[in-house]
N, C-alpha and C. Protein backbone atom coordinates (compact mmCIF):
# COMPACT_ATOMS: atom_id res chain seq x y z
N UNK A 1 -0.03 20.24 0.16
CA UNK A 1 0.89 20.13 -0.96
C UNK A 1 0.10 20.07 -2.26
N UNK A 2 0.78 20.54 -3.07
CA UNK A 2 0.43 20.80 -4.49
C UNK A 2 0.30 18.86 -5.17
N UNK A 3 -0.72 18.72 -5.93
CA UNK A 3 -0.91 16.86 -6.63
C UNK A 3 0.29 16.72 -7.07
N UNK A 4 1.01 17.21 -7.52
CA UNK A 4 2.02 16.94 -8.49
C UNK A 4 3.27 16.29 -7.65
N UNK A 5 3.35 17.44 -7.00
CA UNK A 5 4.36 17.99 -5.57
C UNK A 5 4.22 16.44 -5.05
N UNK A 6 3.14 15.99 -4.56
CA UNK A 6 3.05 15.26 -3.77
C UNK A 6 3.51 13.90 -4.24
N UNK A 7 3.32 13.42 -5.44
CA UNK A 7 3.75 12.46 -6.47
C UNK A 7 5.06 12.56 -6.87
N UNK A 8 6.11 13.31 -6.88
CA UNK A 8 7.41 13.87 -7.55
C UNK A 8 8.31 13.31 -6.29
N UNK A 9 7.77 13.99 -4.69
CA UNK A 9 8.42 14.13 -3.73
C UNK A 9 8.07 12.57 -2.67
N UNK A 10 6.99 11.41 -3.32
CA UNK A 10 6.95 10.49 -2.23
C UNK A 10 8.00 9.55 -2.71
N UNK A 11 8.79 9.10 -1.69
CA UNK A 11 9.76 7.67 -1.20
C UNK A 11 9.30 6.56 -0.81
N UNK A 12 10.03 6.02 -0.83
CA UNK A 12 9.87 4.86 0.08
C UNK A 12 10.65 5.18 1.46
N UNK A 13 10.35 5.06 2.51
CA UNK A 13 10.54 5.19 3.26
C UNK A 13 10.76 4.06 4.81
N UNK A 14 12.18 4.05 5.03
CA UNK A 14 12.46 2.51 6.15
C UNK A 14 12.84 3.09 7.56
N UNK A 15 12.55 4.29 7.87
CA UNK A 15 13.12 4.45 9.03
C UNK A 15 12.04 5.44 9.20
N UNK A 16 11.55 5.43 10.75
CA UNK A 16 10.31 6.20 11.32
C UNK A 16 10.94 6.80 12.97
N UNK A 17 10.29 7.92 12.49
CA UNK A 17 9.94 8.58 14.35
C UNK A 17 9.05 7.38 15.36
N UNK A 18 8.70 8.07 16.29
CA UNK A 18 7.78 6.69 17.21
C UNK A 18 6.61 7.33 17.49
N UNK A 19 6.99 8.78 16.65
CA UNK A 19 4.92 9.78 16.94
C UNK A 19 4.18 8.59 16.52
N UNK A 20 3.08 9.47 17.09
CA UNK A 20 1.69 8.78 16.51
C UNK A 20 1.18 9.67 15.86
N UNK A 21 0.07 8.44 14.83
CA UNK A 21 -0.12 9.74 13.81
C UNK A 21 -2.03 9.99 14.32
N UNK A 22 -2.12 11.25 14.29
CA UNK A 22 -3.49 11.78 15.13
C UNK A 22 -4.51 10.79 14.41
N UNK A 23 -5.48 10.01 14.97
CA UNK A 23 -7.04 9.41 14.43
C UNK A 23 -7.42 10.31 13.44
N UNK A 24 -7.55 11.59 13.49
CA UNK A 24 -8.51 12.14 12.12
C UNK A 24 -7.35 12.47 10.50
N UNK A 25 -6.32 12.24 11.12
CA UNK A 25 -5.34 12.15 9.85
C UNK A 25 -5.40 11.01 8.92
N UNK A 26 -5.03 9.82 10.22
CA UNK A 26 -5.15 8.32 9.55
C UNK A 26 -6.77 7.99 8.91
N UNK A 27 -7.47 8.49 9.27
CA UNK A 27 -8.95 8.15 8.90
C UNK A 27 -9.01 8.83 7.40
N UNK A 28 -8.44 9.80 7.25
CA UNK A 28 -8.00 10.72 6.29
C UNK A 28 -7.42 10.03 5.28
N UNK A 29 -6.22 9.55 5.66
CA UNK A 29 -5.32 8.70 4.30
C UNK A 29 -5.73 7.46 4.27
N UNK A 30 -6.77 6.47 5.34
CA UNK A 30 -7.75 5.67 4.97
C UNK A 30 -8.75 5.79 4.31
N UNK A 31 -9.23 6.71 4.46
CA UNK A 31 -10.63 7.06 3.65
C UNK A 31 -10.51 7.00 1.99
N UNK A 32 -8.87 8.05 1.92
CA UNK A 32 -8.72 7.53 0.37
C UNK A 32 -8.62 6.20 -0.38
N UNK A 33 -8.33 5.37 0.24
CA UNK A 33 -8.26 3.79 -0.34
C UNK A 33 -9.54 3.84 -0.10
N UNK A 34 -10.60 3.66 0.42
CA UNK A 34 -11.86 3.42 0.48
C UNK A 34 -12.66 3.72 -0.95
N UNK A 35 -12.25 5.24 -1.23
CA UNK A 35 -13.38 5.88 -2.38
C UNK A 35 -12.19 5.61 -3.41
N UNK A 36 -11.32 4.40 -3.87
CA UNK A 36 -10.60 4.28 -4.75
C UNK A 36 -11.64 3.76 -5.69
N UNK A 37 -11.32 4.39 -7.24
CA UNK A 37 -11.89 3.35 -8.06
C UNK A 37 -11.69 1.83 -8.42
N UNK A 38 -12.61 0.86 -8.77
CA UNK A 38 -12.38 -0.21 -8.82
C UNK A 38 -13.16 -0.87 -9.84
N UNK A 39 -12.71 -2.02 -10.52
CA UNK A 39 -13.27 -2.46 -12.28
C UNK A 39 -14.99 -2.83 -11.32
N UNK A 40 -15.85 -1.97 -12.31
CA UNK A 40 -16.95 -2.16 -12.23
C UNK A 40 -17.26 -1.69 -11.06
N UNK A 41 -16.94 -0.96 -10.28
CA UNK A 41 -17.26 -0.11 -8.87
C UNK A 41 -17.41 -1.35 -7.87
N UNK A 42 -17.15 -2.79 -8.01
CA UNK A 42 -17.34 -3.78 -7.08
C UNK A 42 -16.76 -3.56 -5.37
N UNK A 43 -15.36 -2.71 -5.83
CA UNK A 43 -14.60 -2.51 -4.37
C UNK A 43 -13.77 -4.15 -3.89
N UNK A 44 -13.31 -4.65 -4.41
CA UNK A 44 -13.44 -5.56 -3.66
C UNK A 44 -11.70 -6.13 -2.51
N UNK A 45 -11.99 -5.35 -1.70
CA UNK A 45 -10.74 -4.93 -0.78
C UNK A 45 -11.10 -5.20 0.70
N UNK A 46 -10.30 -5.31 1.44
CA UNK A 46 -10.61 -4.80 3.01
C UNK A 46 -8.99 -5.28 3.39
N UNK A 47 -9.15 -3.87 4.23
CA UNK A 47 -7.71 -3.03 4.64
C UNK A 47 -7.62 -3.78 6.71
N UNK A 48 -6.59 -3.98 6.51
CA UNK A 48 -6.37 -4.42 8.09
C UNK A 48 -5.61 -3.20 8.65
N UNK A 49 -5.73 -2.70 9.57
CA UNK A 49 -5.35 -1.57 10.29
C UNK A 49 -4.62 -2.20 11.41
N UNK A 50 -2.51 -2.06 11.40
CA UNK A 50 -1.99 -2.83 12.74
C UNK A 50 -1.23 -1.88 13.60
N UNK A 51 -1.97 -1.73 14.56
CA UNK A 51 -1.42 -1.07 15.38
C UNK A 51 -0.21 -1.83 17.29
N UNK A 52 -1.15 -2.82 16.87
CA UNK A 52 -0.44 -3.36 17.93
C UNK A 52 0.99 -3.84 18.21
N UNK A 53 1.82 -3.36 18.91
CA UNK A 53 3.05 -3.71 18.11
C UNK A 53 4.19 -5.09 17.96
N UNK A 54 3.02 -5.93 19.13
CA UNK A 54 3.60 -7.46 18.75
C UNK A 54 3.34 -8.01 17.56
N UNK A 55 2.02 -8.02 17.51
CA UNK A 55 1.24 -7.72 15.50
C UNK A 55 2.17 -7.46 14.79
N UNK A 56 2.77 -5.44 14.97
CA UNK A 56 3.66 -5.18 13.73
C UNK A 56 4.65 -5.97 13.52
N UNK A 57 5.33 -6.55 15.08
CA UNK A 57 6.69 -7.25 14.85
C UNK A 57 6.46 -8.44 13.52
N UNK A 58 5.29 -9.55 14.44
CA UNK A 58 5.04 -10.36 14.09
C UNK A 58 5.42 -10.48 12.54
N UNK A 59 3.98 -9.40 11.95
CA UNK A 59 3.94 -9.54 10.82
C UNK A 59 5.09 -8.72 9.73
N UNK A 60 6.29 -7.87 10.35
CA UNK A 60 7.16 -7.61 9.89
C UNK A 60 8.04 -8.50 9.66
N UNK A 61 8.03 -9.13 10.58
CA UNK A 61 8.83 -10.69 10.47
C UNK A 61 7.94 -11.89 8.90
N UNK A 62 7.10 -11.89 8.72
CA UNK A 62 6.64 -12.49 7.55
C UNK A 62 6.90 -11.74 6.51
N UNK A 63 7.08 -10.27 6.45
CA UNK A 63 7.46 -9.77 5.24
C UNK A 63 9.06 -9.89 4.66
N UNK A 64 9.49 -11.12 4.92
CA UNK A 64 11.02 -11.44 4.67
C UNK A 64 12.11 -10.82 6.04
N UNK A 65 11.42 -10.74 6.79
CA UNK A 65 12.18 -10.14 7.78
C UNK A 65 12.36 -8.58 7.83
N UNK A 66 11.66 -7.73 7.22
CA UNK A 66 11.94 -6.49 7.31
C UNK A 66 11.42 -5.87 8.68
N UNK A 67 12.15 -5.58 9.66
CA UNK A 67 11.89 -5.75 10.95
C UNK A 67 12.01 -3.76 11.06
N UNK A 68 12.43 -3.26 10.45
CA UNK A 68 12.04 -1.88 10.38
C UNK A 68 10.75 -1.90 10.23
N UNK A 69 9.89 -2.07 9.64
CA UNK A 69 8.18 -1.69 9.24
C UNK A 69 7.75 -1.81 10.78
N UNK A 70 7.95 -2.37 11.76
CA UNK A 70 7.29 -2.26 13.16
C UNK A 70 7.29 -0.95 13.42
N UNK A 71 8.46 0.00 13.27
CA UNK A 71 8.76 0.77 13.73
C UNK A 71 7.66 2.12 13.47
N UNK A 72 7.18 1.49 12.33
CA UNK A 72 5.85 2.64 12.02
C UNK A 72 4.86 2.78 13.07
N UNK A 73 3.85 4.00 12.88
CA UNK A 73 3.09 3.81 13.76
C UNK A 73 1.70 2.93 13.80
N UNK A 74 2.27 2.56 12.36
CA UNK A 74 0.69 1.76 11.94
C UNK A 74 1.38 0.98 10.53
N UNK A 75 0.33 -0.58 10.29
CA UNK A 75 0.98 -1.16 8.89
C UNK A 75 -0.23 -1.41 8.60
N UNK A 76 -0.52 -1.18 7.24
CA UNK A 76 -1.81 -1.60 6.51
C UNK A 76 -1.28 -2.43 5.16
N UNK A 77 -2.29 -3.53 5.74
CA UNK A 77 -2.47 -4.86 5.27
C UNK A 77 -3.80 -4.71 3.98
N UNK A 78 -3.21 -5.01 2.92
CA UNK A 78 -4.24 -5.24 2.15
C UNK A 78 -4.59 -5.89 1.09
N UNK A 79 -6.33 -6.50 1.40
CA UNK A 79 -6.21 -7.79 1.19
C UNK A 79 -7.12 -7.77 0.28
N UNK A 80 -7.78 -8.72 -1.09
CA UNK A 80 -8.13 -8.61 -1.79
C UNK A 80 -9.49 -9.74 -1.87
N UNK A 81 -10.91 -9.54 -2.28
CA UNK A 81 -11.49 -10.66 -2.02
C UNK A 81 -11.81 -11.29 -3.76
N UNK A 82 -11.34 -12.08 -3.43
CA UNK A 82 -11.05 -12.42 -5.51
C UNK A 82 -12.43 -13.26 -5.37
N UNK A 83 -13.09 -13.38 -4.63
CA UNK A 83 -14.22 -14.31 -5.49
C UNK A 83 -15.17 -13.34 -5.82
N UNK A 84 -15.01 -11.72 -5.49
CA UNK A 84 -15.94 -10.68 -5.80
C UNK A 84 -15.61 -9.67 -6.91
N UNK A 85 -13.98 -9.70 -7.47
CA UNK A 85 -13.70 -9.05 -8.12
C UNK A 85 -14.02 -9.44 -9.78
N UNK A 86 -14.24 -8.28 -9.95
CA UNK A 86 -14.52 -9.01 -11.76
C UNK A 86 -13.42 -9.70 -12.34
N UNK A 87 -13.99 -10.66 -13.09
CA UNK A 87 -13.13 -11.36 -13.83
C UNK A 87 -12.77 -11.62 -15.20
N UNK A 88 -13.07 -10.12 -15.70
CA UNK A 88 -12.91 -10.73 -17.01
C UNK A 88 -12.05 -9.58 -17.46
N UNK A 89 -10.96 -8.80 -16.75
CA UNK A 89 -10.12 -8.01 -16.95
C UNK A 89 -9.52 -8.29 -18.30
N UNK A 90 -9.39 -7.65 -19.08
CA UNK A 90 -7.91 -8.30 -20.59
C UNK A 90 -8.67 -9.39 -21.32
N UNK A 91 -10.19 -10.30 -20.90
CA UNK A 91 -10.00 -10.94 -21.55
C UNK A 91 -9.70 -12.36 -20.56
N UNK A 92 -9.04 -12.16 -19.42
CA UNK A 92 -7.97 -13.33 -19.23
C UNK A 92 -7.37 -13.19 -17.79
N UNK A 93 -7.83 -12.13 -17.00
CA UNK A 93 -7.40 -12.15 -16.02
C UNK A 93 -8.61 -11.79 -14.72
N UNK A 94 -8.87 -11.88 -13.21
CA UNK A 94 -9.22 -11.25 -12.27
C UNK A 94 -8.66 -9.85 -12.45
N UNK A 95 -9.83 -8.84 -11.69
CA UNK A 95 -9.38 -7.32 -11.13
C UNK A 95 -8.76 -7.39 -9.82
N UNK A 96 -8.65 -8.60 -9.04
CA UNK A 96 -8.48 -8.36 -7.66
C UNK A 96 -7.02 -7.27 -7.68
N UNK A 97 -5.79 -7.71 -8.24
CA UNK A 97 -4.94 -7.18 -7.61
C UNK A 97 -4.37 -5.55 -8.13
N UNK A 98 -4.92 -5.37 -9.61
CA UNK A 98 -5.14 -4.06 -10.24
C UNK A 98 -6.28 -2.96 -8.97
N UNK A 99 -7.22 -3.87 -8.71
CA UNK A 99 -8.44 -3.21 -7.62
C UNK A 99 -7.42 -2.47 -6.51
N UNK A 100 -6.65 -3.57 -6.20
CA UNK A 100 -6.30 -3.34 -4.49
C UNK A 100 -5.25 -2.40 -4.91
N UNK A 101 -4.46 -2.55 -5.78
CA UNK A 101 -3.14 -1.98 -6.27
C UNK A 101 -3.81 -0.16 -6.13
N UNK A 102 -4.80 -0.46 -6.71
CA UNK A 102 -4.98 1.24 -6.94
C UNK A 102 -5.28 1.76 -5.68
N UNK A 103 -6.00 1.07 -4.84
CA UNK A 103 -6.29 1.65 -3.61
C UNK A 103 -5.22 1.94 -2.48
N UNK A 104 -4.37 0.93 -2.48
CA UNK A 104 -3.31 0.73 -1.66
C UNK A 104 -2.49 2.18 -1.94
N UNK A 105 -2.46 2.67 -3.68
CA UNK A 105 -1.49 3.65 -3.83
C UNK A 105 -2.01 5.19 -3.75
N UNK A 106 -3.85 4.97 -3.31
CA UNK A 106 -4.67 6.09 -3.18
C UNK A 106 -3.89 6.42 -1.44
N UNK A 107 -4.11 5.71 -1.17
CA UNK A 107 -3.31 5.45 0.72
C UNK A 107 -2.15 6.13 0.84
N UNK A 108 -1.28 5.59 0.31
CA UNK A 108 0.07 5.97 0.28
C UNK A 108 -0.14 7.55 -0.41
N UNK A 109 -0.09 8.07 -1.49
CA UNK A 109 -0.08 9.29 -1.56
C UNK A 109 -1.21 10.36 -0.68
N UNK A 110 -2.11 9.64 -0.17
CA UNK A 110 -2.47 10.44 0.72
C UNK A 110 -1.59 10.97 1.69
N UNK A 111 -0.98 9.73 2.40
CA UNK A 111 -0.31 9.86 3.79
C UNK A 111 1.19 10.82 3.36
N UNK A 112 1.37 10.56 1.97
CA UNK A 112 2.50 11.34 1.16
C UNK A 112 2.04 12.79 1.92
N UNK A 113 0.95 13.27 0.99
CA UNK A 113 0.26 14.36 1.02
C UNK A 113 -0.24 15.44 2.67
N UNK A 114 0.09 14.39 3.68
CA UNK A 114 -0.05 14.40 5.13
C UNK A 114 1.37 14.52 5.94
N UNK A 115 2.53 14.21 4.80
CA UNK A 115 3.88 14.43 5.26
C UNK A 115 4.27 13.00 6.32
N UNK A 116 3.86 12.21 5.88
CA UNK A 116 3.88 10.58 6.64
C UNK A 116 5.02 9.87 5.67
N UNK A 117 5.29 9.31 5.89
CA UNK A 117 6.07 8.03 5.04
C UNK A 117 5.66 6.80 4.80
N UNK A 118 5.48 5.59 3.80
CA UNK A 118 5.73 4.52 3.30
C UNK A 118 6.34 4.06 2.55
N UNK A 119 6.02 3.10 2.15
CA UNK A 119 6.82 2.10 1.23
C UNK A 119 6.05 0.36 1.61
N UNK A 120 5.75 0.64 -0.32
CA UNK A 120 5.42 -0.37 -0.67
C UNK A 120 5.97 -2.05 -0.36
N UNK A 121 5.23 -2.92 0.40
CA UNK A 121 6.01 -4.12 0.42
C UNK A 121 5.51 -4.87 -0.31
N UNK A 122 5.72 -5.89 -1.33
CA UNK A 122 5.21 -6.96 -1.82
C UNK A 122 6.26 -8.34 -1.44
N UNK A 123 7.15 -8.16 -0.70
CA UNK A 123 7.75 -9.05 -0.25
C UNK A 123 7.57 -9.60 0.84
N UNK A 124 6.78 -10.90 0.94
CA UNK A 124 6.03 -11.52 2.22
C UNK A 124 5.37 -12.94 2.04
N UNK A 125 5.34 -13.29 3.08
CA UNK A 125 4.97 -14.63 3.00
C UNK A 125 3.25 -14.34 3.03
N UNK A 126 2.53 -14.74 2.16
CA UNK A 126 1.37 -14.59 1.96
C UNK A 126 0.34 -15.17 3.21
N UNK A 127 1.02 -17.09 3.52
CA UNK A 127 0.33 -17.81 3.99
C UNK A 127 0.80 -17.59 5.58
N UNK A 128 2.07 -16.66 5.65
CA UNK A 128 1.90 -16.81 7.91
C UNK A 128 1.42 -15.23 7.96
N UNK A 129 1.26 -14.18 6.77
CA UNK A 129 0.64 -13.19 7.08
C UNK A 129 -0.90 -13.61 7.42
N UNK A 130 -1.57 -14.29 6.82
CA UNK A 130 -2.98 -14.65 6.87
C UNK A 130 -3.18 -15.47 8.22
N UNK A 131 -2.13 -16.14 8.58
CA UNK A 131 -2.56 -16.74 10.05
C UNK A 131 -2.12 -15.67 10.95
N UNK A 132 -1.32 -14.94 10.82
CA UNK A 132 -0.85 -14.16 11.77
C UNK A 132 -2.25 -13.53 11.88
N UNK A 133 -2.97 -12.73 11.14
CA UNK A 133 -3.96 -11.52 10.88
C UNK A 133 -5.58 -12.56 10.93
N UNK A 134 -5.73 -13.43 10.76
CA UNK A 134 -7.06 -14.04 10.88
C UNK A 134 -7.83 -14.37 9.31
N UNK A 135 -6.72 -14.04 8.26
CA UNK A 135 -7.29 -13.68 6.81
C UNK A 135 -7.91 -14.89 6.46
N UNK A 136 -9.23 -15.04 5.80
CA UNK A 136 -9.69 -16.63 5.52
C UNK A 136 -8.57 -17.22 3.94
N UNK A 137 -9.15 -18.27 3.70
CA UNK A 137 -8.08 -19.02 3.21
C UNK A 137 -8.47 -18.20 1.12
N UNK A 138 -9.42 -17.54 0.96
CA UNK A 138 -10.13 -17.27 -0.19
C UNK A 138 -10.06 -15.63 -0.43
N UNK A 139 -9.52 -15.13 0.76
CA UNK A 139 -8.92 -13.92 0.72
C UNK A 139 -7.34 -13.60 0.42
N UNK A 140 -7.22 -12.82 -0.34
CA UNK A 140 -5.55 -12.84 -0.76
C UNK A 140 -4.99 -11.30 -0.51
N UNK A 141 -3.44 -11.88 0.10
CA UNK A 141 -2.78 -10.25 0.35
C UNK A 141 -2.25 -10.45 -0.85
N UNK A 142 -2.25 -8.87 -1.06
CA UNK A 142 -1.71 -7.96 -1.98
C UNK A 142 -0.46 -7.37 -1.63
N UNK A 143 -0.66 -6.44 -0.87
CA UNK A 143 0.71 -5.30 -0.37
C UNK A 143 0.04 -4.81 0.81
N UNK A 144 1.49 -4.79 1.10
CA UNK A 144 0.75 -4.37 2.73
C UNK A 144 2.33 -3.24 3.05
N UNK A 145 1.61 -1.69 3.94
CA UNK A 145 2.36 -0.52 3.90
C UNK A 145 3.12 -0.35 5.19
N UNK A 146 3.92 0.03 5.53
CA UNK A 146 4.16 0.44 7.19
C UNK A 146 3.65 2.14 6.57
N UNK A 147 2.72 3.22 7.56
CA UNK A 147 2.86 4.53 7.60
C UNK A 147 2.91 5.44 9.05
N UNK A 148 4.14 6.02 8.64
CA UNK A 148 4.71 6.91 9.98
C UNK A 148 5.51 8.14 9.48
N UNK A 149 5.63 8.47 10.57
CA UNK A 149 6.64 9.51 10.68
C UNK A 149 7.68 9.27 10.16
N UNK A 150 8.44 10.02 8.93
CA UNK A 150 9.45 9.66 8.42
C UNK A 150 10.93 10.34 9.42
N UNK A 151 11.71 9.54 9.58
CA UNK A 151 13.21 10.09 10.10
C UNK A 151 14.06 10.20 8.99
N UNK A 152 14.23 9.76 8.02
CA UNK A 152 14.95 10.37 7.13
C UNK A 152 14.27 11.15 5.65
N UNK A 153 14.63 11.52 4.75
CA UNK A 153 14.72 11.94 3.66
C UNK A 153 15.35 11.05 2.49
N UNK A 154 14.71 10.55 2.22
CA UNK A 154 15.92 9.69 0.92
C UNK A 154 16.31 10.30 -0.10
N UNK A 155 17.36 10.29 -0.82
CA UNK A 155 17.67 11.25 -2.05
C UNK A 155 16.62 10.80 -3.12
N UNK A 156 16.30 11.21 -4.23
CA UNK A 156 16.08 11.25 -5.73
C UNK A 156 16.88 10.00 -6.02
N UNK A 157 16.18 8.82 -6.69
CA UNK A 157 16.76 7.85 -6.82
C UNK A 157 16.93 7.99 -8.81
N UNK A 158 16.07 9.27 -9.08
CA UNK A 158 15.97 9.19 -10.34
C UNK A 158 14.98 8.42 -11.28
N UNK A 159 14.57 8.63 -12.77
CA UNK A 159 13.20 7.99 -13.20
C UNK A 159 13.71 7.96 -14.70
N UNK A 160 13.68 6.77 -15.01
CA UNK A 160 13.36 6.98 -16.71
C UNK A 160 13.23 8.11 -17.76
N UNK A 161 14.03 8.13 -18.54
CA UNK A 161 13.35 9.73 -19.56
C UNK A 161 12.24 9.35 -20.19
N UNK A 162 11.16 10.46 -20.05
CA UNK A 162 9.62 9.87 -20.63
C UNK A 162 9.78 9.24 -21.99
N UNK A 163 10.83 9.75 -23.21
CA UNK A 163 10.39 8.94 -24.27
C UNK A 163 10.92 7.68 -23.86
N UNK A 164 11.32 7.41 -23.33
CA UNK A 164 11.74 5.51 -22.70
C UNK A 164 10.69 4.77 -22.36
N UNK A 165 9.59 5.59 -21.99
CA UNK A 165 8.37 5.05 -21.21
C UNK A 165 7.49 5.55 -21.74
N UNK A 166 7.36 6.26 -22.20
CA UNK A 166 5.84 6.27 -23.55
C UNK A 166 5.92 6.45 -24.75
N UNK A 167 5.05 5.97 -25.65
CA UNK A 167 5.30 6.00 -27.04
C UNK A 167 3.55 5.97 -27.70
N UNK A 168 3.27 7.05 -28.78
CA UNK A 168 2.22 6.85 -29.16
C UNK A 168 1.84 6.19 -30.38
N UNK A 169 0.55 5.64 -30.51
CA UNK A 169 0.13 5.18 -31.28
C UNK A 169 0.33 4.03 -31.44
N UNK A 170 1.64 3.58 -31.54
CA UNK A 170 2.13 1.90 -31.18
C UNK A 170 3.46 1.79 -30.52
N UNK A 171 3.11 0.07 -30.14
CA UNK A 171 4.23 0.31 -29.11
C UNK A 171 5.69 0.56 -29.92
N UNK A 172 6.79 0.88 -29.06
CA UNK A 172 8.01 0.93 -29.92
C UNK A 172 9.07 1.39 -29.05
């Protein structure tokens, strides 16, 4: 697919086939979160790969109950290590979750780009995802993806008209 194409046309996506998606594909739309950029090239990420599917339940069940995400063939967990990320973003903030944010969405349009489906979760219990998964107590989730085979198509939910959302020179 064409970059554009691929950005215009990804969803979110809640309902999956039960394929599997081939090892050199997934290594593929993993690899892109890997070579994501990150403040000061630190990286400071590591991706949990769940395939198992008491795991997916499990931890679908901590994401507020969204008990569809099992249904993927895989959920990636991703987690941020804030005592490595730079900290002096703005002035005033950590890079951890800008870091992971970008990588997480290098992932997702890959798997876009592979004809897979996701959708972003940030809705989850932080602290039974980390016991569920083994995460230490100084590591923090971010967002974590279900990616599979999509069964449906979702319509065009529609987007802002660009002058609504950008403006030059100052804000306005």
């Amino acid at each position: 697919m064409e970059f554009y194409e691929v950005i215009k046309k990804r969803r979110s996506i809640r309902k999956y086939k039960p394929d599997s998606i081939p090892d050199d594909v997934l290594r593929r739309i993993l690899d892109a979160g890997r070579i994501a950029p990150s403040a000061k090239n630190i990286q400071p990420w590591k991706f949990i790969i769940i395939k198992d599917q008491k795991n997916k339940e499990r931890v679908a069940e901590a994401c507020r109950g969204q008990r569809w995400m099992a249904d993927a063939d895989v959920i990636v967990c991703g987690c941020a290590l804030e005592k490595i990320a730079w900290g002096r973003m703005g002035g005033y903030m950590s890079s951890f979750a800008v870091d992971l944010a970008i990588a997480m969405d290098h992932i997702i349009l890959a798997a876009a780009n592979e004809g897979l489906g996701t959708c972003w979760i940030g809705a989850f219990e932080e602290k039974r995802v980390k016991e569920i998964l083994g995460i230490p107590d100084d590591v923090r989730v971010v967002a974590l993806t279900p990616i599979g085979y999509p069964a449906e198509e979702p319509k065009d939910r529609g987007r802002k008209d660009f002058n609504e959302v950008f403006c030059y020179e100052k804000y306005s």
